[in-house]
PDB file of N, CA and C in Angstrom:
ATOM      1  N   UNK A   1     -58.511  85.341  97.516  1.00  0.00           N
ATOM      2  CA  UNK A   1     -59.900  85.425  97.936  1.00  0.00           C
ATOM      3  C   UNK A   1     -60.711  84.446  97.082  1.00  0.00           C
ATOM      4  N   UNK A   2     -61.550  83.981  97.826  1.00  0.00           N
ATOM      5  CA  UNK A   2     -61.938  82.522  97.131  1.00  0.00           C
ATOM      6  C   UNK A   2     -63.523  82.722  97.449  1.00  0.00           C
ATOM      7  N   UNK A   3     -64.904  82.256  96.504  1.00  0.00           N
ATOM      8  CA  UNK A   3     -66.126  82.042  96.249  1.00  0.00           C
ATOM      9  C   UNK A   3     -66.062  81.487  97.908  1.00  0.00           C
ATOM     10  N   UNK A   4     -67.446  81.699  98.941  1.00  0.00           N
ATOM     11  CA  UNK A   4     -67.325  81.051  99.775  1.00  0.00           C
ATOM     12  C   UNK A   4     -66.717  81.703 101.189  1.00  0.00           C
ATOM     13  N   UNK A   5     -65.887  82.574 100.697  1.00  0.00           N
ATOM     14  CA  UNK A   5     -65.250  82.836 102.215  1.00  0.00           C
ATOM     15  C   UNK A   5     -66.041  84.038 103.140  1.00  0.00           C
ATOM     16  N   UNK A   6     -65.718  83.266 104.267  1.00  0.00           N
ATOM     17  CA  UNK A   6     -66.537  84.657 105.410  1.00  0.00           C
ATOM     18  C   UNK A   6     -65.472  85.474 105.347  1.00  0.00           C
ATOM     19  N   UNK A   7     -66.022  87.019 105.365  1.00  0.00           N
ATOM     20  CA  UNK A   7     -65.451  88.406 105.173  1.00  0.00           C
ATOM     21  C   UNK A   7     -66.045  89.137 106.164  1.00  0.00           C
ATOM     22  N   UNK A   8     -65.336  90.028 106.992  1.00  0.00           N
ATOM     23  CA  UNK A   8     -65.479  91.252 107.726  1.00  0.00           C
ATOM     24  C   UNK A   8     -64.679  92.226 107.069  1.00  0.00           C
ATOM     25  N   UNK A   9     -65.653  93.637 106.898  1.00  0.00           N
ATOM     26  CA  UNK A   9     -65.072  94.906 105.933  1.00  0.00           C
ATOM     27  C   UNK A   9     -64.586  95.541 107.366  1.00  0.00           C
ATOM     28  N   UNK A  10     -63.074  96.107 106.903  1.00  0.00           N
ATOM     29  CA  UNK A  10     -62.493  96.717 107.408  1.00  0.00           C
ATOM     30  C   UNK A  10     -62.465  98.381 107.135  1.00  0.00           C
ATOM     31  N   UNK A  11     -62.848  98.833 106.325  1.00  0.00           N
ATOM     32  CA  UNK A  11     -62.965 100.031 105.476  1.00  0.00           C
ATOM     33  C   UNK A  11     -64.257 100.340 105.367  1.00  0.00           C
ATOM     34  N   UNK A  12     -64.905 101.455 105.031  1.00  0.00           N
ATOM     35  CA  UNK A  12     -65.909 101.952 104.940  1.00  0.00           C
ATOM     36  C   UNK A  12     -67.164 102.553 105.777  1.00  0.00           C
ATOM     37  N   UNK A  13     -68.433 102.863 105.150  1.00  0.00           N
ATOM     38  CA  UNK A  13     -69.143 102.845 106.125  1.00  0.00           C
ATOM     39  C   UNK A  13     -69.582 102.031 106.575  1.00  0.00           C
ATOM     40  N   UNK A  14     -69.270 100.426 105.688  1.00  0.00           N
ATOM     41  CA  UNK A  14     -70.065  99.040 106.033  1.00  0.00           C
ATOM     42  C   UNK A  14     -68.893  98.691 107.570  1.00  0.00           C
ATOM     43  N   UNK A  15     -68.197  99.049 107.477  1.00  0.00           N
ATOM     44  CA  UNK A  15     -66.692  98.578 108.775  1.00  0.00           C
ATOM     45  C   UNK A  15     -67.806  97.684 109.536  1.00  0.00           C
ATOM     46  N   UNK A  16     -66.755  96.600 109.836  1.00  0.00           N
ATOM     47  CA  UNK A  16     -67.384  95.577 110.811  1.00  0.00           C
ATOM     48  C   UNK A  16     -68.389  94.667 110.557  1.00  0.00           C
ATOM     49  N   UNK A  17     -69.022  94.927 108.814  1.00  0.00           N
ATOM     50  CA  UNK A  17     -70.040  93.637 108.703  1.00  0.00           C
ATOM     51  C   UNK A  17     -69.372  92.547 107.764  1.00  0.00           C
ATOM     52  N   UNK A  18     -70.215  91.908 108.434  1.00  0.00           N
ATOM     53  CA  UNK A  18     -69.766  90.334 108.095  1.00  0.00           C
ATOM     54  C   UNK A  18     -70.769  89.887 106.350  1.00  0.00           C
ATOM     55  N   UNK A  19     -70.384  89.544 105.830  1.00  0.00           N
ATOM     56  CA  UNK A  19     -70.539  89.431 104.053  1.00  0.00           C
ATOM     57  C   UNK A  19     -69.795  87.565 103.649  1.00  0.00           C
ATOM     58  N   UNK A  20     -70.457  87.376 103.140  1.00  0.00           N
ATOM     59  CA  UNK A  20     -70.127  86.261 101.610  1.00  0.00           C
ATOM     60  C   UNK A  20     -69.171  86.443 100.568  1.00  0.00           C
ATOM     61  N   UNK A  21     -68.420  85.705 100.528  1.00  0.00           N
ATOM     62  CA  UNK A  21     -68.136  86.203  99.279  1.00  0.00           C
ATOM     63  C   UNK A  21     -68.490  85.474  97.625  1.00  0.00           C
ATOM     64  N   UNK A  22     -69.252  86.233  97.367  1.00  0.00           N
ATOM     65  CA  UNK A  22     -70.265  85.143  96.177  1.00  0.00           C
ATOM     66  C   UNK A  22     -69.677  85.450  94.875  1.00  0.00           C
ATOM     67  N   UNK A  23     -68.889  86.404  94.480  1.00  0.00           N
ATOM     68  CA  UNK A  23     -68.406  86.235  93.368  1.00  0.00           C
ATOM     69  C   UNK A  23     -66.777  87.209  93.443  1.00  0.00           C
ATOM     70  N   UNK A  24     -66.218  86.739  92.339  1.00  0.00           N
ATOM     71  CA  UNK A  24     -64.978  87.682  91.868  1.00  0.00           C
ATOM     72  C   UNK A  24     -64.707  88.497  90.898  1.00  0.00           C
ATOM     73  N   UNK A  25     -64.457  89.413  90.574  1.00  0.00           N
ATOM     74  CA  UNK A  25     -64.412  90.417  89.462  1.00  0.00           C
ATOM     75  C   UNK A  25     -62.934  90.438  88.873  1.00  0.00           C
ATOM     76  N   UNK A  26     -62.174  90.715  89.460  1.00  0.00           N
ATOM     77  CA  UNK A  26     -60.950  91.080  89.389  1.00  0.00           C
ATOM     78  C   UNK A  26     -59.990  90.454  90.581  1.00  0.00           C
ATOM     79  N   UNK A  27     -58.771  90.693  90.211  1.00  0.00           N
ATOM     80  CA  UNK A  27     -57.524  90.399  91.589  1.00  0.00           C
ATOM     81  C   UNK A  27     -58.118  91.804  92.239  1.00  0.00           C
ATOM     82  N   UNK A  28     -59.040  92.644  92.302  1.00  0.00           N
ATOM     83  CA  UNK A  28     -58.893  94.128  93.197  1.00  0.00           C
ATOM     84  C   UNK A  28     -60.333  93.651  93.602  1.00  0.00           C
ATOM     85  N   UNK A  29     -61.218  93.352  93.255  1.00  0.00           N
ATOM     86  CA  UNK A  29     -62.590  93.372  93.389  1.00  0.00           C
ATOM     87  C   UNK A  29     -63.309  92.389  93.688  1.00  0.00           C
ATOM     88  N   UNK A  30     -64.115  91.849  94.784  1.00  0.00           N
ATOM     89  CA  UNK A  30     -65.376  91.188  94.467  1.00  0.00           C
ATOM     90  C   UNK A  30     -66.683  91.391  94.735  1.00  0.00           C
ATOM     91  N   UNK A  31     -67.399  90.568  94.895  1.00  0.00           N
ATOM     92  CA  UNK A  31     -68.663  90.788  95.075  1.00  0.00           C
ATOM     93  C   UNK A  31     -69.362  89.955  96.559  1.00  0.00           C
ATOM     94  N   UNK A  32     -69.910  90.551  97.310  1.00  0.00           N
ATOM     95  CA  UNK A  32     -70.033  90.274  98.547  1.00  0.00           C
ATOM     96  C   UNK A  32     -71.639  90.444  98.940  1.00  0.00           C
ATOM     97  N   UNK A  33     -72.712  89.789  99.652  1.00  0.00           N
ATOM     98  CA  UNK A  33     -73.324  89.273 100.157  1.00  0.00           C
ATOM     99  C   UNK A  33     -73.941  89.066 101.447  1.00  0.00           C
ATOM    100  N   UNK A  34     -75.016  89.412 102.253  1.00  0.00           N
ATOM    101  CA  UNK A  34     -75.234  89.469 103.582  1.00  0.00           C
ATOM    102  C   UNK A  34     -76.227  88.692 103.759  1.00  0.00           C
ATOM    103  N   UNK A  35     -77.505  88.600 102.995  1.00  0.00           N
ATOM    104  CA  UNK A  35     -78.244  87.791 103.053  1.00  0.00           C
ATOM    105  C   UNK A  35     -79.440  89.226 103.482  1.00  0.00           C
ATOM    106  N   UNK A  36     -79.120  89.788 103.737  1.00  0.00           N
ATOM    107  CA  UNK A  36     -79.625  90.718 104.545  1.00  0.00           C
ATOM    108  C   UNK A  36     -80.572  92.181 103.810  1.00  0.00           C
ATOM    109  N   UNK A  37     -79.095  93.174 103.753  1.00  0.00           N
ATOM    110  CA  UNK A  37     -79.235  94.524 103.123  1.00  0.00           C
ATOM    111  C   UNK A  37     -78.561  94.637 102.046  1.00  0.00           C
ATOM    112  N   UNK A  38     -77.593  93.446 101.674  1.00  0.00           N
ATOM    113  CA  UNK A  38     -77.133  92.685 100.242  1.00  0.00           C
ATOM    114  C   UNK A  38     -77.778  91.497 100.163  1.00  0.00           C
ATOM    115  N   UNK A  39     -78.777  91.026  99.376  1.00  0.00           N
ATOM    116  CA  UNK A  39     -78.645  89.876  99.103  1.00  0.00           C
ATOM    117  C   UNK A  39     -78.506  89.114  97.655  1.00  0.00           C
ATOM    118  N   UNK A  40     -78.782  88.300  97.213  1.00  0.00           N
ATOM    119  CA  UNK A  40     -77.735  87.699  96.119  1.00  0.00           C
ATOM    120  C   UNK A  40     -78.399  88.618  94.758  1.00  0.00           C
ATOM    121  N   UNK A  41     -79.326  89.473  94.765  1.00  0.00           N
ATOM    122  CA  UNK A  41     -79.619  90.055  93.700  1.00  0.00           C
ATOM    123  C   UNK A  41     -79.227  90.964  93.425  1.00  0.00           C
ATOM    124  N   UNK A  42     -78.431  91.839  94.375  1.00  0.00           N
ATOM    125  CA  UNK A  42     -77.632  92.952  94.871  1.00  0.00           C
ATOM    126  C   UNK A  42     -77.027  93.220  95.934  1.00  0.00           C
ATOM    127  N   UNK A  43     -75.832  92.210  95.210  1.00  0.00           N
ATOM    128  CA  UNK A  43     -73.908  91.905  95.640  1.00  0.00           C
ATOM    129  C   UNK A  43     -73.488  93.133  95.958  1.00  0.00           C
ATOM    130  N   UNK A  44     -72.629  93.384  97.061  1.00  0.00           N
ATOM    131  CA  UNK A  44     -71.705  94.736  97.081  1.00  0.00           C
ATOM    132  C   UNK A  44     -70.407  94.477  96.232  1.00  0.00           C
ATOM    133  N   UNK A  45     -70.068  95.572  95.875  1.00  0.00           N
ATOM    134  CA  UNK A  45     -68.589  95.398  95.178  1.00  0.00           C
ATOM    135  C   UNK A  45     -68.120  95.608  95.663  1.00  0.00           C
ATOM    136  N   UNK A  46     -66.887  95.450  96.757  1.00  0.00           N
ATOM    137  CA  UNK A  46     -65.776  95.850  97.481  1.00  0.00           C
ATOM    138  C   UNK A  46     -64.228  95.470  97.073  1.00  0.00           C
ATOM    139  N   UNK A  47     -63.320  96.367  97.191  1.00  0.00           N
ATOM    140  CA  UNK A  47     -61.569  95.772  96.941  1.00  0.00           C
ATOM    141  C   UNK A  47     -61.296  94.489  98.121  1.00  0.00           C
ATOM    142  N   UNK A  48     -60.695  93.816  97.131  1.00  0.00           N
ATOM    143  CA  UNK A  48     -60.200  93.335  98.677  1.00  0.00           C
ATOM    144  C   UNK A  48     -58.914  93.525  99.676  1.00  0.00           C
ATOM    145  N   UNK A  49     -58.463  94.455  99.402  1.00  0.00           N
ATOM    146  CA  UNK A  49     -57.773  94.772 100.450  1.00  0.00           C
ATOM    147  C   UNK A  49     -58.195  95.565 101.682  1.00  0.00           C
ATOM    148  N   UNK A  50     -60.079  95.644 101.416  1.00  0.00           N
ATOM    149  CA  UNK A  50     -60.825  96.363 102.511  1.00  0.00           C
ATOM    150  C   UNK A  50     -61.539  95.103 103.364  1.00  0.00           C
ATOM    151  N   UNK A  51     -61.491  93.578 103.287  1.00  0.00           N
ATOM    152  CA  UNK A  51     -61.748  93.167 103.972  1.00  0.00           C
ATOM    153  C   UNK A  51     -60.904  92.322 104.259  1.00  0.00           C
ATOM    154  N   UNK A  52     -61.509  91.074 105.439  1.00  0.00           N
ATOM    155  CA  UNK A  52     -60.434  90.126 105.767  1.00  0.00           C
ATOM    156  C   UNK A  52     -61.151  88.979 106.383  1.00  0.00           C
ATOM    157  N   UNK A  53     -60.476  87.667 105.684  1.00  0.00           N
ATOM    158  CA  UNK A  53     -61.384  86.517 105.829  1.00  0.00           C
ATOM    159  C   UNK A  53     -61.256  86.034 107.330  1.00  0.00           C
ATOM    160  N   UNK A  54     -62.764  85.554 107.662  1.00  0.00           N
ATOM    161  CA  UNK A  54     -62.609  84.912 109.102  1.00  0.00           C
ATOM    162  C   UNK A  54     -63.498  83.298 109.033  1.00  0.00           C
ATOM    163  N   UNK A  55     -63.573  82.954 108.122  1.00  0.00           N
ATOM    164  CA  UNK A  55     -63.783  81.494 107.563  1.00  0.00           C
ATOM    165  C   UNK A  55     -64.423  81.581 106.468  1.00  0.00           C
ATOM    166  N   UNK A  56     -64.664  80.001 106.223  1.00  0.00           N
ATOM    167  CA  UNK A  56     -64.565  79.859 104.702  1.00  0.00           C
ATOM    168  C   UNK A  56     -66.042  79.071 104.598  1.00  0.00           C
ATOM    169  N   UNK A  57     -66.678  78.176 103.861  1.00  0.00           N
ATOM    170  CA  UNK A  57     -67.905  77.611 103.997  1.00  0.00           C
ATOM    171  C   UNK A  57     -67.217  76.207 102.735  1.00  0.00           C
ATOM    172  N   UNK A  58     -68.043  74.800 103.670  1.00  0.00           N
ATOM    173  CA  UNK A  58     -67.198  73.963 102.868  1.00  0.00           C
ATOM    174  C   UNK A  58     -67.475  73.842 101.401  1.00  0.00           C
ATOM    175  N   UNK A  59     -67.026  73.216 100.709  1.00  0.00           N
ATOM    176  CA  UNK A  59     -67.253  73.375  99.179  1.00  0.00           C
ATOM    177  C   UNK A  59     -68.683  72.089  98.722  1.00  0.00           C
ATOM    178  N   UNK A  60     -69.331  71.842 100.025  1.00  0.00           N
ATOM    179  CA  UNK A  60     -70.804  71.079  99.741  1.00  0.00           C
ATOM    180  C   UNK A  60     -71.796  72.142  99.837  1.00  0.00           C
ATOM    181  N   UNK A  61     -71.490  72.788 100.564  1.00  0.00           N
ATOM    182  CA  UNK A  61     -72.706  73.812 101.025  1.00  0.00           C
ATOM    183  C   UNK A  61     -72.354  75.473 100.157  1.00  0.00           C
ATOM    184  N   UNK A  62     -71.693  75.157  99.222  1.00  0.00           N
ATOM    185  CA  UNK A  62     -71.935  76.527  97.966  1.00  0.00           C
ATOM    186  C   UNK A  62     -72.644  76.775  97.628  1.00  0.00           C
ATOM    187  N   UNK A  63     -73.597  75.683  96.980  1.00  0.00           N
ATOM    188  CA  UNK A  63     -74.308  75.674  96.195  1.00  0.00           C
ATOM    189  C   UNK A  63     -75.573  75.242  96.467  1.00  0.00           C
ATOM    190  N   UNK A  64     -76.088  76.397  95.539  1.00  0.00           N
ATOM    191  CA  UNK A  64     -77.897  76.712  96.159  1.00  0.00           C
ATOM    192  C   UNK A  64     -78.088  77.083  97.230  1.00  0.00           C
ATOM    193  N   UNK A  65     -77.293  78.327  97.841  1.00  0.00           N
ATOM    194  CA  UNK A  65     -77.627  79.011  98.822  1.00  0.00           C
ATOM    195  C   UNK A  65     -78.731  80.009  98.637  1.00  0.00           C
ATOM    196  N   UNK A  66     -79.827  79.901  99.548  1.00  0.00           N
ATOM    197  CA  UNK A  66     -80.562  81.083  99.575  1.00  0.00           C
ATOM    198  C   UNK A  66     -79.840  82.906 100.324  1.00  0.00           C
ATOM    199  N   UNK A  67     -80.684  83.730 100.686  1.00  0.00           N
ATOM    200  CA  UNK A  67     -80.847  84.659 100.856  1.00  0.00           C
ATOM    201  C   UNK A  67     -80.909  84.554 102.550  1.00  0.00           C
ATOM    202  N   UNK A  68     -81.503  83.444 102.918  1.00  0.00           N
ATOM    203  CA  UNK A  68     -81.741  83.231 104.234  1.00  0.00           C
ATOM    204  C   UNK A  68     -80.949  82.394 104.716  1.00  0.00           C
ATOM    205  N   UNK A  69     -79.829  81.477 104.337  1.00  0.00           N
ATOM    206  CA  UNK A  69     -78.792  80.628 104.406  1.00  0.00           C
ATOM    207  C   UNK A  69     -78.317  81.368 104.969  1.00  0.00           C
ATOM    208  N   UNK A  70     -77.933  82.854 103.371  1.00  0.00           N
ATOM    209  CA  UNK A  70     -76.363  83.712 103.786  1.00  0.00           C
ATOM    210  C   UNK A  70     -76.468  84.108 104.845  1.00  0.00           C
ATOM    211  N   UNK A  71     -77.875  84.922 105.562  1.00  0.00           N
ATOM    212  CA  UNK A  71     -77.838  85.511 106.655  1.00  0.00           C
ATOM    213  C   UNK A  71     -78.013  84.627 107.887  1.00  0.00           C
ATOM    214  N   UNK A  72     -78.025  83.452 108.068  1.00  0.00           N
ATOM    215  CA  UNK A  72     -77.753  82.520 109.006  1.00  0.00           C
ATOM    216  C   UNK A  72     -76.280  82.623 109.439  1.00  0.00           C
ATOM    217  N   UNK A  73     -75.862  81.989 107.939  1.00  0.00           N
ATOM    218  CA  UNK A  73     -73.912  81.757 107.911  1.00  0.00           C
ATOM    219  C   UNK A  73     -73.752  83.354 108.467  1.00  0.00           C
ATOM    220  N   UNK A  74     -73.526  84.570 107.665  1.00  0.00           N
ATOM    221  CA  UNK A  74     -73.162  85.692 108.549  1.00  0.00           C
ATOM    222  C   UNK A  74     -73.633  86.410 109.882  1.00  0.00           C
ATOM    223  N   UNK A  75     -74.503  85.675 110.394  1.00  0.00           N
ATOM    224  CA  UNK A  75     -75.231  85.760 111.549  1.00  0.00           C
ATOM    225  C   UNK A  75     -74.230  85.080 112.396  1.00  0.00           C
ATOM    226  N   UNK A  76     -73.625  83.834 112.571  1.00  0.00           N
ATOM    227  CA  UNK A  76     -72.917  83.174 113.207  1.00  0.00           C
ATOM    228  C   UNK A  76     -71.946  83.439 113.298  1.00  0.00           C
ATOM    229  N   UNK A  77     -71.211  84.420 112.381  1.00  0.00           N
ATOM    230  CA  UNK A  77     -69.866  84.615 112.387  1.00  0.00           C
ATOM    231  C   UNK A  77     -69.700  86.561 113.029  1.00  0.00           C
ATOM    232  N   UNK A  78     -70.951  86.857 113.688  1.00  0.00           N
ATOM    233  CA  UNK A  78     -70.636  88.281 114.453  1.00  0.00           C
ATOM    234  C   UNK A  78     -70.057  88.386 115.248  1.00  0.00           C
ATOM    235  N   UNK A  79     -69.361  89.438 115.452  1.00  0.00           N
ATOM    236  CA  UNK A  79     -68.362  89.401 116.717  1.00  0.00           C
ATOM    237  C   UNK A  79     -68.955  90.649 117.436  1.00  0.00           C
ATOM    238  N   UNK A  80     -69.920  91.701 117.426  1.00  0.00           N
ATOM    239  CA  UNK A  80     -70.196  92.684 117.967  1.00  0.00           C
ATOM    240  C   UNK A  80     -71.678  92.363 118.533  1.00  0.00           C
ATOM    241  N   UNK A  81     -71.850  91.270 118.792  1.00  0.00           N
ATOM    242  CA  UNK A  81     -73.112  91.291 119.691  1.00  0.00           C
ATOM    243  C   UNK A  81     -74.572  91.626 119.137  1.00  0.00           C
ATOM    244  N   UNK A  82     -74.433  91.542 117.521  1.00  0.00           N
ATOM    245  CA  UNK A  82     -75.661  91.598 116.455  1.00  0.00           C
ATOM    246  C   UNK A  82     -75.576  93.268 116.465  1.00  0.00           C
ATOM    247  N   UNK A  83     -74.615  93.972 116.644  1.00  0.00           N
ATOM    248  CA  UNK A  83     -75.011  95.599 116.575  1.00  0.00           C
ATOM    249  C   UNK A  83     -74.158  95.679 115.037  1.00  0.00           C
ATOM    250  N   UNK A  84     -74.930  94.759 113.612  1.00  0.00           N
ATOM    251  CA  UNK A  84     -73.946  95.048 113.049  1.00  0.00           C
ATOM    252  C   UNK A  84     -74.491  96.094 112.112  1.00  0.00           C
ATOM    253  N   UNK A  85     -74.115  97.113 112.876  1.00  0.00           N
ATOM    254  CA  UNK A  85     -74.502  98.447 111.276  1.00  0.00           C
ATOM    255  C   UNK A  85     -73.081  99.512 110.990  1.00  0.00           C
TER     256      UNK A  85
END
């Protein structure tokens, strides 16, 4: 799991939203991102064996992402028709 990658949670009550992945903690843990109801001031912590990457963001556009970026980038990558709760 790599800084950068698009994530859909498979587990939880979040199941089905689409997240950032903005930082790493551990090989079990990172820290994840919506732009939204996470945004970069308060990361979710999730394992990662509860989500699963569905792209990545190139390594120009890492840096200096806003709050309103992330939720663009995870906006584009929904698969449920914006019903994401």
């Amino acid at each position: 799991m790599n800084i950068g990658d698009i994530v859909i949670s498979t587990k939880g009550r979040d199941k089905g939203r689409v997240y950032l992945v903005y930082s790493s903690i551990d090989e079990n843990f990172v820290l994840l991102v919506n732009g939204e109801s996470r945004k970069i001031d308060n990361p979710k912590k999730k394992r990662i064996k509860h989500i699963v990457v569905v792209g990545k963001l190139s390594p120009d556009s890492k840096h200096n992402l806003l709050d309103s970026d992330i939720k663009k980038i995870c906006k584009s990558y929904q698969i449920d028709g914006g019903q994401n709760a």
